[in-house]
Protein backbone atom coordinates (compact mmCIF):
# COMPACT_ATOMS: atom_id res chain seq x y z
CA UNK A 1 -20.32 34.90 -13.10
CA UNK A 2 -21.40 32.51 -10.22
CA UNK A 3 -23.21 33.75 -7.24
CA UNK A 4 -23.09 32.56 -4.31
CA UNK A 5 -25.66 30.08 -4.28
CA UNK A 6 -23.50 28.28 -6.83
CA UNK A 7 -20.54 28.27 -4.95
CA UNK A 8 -19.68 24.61 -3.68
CA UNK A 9 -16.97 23.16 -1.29
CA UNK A 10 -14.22 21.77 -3.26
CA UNK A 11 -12.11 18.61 -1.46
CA UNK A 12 -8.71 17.53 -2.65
CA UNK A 13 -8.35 13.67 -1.70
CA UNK A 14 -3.92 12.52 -0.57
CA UNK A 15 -3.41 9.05 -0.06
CA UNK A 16 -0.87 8.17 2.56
CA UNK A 17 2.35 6.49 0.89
CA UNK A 18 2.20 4.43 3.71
CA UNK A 19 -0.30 2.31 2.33
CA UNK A 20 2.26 1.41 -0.04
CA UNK A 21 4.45 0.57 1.96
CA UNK A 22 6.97 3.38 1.45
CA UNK A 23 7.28 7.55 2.32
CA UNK A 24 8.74 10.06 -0.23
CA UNK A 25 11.95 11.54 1.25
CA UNK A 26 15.22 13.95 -0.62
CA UNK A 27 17.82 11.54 -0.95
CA UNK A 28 20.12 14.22 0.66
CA UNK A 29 18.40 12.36 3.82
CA UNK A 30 19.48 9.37 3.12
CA UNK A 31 21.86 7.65 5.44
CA UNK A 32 23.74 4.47 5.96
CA UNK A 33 21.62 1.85 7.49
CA UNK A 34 18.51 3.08 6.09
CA UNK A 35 16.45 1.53 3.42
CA UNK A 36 15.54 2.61 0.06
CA UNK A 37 13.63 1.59 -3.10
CA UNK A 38 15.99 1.05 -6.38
CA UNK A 39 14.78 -0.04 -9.03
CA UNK A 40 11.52 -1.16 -7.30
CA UNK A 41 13.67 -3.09 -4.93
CA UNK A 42 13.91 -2.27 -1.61
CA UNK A 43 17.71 -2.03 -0.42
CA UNK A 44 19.76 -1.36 2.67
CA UNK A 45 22.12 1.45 1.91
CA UNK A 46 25.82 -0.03 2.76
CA UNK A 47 27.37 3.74 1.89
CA UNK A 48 26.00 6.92 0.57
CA UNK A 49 28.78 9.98 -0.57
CA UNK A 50 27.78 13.20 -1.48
CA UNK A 51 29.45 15.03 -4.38
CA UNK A 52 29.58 19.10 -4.35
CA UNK A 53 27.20 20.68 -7.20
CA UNK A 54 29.24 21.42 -10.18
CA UNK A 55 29.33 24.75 -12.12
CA UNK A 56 26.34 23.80 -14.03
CA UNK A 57 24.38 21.14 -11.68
CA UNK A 58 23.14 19.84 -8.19
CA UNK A 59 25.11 18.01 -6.08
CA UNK A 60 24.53 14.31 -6.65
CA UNK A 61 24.50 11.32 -3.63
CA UNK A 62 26.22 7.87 -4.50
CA UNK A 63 24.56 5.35 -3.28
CA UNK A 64 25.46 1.68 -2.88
CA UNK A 65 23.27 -0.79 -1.02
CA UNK A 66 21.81 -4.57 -1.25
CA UNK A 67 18.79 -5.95 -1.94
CA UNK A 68 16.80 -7.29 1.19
CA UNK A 69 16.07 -10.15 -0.34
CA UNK A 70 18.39 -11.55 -3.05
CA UNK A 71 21.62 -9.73 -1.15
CA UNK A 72 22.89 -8.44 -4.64
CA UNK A 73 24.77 -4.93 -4.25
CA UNK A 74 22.44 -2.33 -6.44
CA UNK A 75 24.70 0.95 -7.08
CA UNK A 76 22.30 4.61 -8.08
CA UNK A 77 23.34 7.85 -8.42
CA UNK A 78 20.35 10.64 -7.79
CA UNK A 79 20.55 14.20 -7.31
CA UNK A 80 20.66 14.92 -3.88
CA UNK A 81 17.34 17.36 -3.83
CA UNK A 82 15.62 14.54 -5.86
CA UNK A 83 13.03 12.35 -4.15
CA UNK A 84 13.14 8.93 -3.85
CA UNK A 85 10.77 6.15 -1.75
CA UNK A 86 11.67 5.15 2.16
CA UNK A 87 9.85 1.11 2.28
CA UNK A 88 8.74 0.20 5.49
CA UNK A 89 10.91 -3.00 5.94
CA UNK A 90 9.25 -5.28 9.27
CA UNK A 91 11.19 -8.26 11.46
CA UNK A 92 9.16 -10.19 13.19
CA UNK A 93 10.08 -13.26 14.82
CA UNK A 94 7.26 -16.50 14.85
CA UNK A 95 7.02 -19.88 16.46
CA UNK A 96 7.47 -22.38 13.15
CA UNK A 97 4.56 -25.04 12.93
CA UNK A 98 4.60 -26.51 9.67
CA UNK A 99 7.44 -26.66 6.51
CA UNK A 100 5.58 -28.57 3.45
CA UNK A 101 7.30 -31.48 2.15
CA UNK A 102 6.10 -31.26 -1.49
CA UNK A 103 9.00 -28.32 -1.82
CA UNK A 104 6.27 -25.89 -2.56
CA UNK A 105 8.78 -23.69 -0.62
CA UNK A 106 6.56 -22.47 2.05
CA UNK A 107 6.10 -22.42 5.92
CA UNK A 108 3.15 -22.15 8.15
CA UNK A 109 3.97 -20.28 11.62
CA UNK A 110 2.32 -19.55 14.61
CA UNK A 111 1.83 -15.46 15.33
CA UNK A 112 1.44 -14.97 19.01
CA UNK A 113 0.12 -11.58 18.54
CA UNK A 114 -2.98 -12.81 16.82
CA UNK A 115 -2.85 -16.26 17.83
CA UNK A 116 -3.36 -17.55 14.15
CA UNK A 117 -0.80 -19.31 12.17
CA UNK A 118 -0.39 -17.66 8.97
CA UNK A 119 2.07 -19.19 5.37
CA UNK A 120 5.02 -17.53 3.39
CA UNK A 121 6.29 -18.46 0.32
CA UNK A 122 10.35 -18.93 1.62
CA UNK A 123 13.21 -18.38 -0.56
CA UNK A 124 14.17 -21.85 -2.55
CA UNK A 125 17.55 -21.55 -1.29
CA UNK A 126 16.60 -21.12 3.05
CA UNK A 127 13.88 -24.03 2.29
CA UNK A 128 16.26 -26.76 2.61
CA UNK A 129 18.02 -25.77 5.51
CA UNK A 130 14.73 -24.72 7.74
CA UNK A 131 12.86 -28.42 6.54
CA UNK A 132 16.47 -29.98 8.24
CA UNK A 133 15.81 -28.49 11.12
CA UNK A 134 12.59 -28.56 11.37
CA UNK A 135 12.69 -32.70 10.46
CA UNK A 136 15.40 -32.78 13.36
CA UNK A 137 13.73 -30.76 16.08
CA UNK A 138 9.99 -31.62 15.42
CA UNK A 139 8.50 -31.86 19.09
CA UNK A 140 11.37 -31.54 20.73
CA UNK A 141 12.12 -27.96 21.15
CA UNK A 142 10.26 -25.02 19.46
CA UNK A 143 11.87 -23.64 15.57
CA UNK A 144 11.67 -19.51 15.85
CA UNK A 145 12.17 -17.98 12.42
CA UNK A 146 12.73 -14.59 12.32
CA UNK A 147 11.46 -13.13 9.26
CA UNK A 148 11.89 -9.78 7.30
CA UNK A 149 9.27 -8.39 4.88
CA UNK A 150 7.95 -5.15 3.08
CA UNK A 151 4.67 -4.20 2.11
CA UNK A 152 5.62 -2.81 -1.10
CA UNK A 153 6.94 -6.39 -1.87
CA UNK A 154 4.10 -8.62 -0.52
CA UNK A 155 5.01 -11.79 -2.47
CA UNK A 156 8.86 -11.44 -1.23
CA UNK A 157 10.25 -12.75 2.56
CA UNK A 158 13.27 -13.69 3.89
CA UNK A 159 14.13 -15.49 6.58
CA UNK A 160 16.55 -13.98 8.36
CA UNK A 161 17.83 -16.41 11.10
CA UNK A 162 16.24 -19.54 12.56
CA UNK A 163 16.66 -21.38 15.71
């Protein structure tokens, strides 16, 4: 038996999900709109339906949504008191300095928050559109790219509309 002078402060150590760029939420709370991981992709839901529980099971949510950034429809099924991962998903919109011509498919841009012009790796199939209108407006007017990301996919962007 321990006495007192042997008794020590014990501290449990959480990590914030948000440092991984997603929170842990019941898929009952899912709704259309939202985003999801499935299959370690995240998604926009498109439609979410809700069957009753059944004599021997929970009720179960239907999901259907599309990938972020390849736009191919993902379907999952999950009981509805199941958890499942909420990414963060971010749009920010940038001044475009810079599209490399040795198709290495990326584009430096200007962020006006920082003031520092920072690269992403771009989709092969945006990179030839952007680079034509980048060729065609260079110095005349100013390219804004508006582009959507997720920290639990660092590598992965997509540009989402350019101007």
């Amino acid at each position: 038996i321990m006495g007192d002078d042997h008794d020590e402060d014990f501290e449990v150590e959480t990590t914030s999900s948000g440092a991984a760029g997603y929170e842990n939420v019941q898929t009952s709370t899912i709704k259309k709109g939202s985003y999801m991981l499935i299959k370690d992709r995240p998604c926009k839901v498109i439609s979410v339906s809700t069957s009753k529980p059944g004599k021997h099971g929970s009720a179960k949510c239907n999901i259907a949504a599309t990938d972020i950034f390849t736009g191919k429809r993902i379907d999952e099924i999950s009981q509805a008191h199941a958890t499942v991962q909420k990414p963060s998903v971010f749009r920010k919109e940038y001044e475009l300095t810079y599209v490399d011509e040795d198709l290495d498919d990326s584009i430096d841009v200007l962020d006006e928050t920082v003031n520092e012009s920072v690269s992403f790796k771009i989709p092969v199939e945006q990179r030839n559109a952007i680079f034509e209108m980048y060729e065609t407006l260079q110095g005349e007017e100013v390219v804004l790219v508006t582009i959507l990301s997720c920290p639990c996919k660092p590598d992965e962007v997509k540009v989402e509309k350019w101007e």
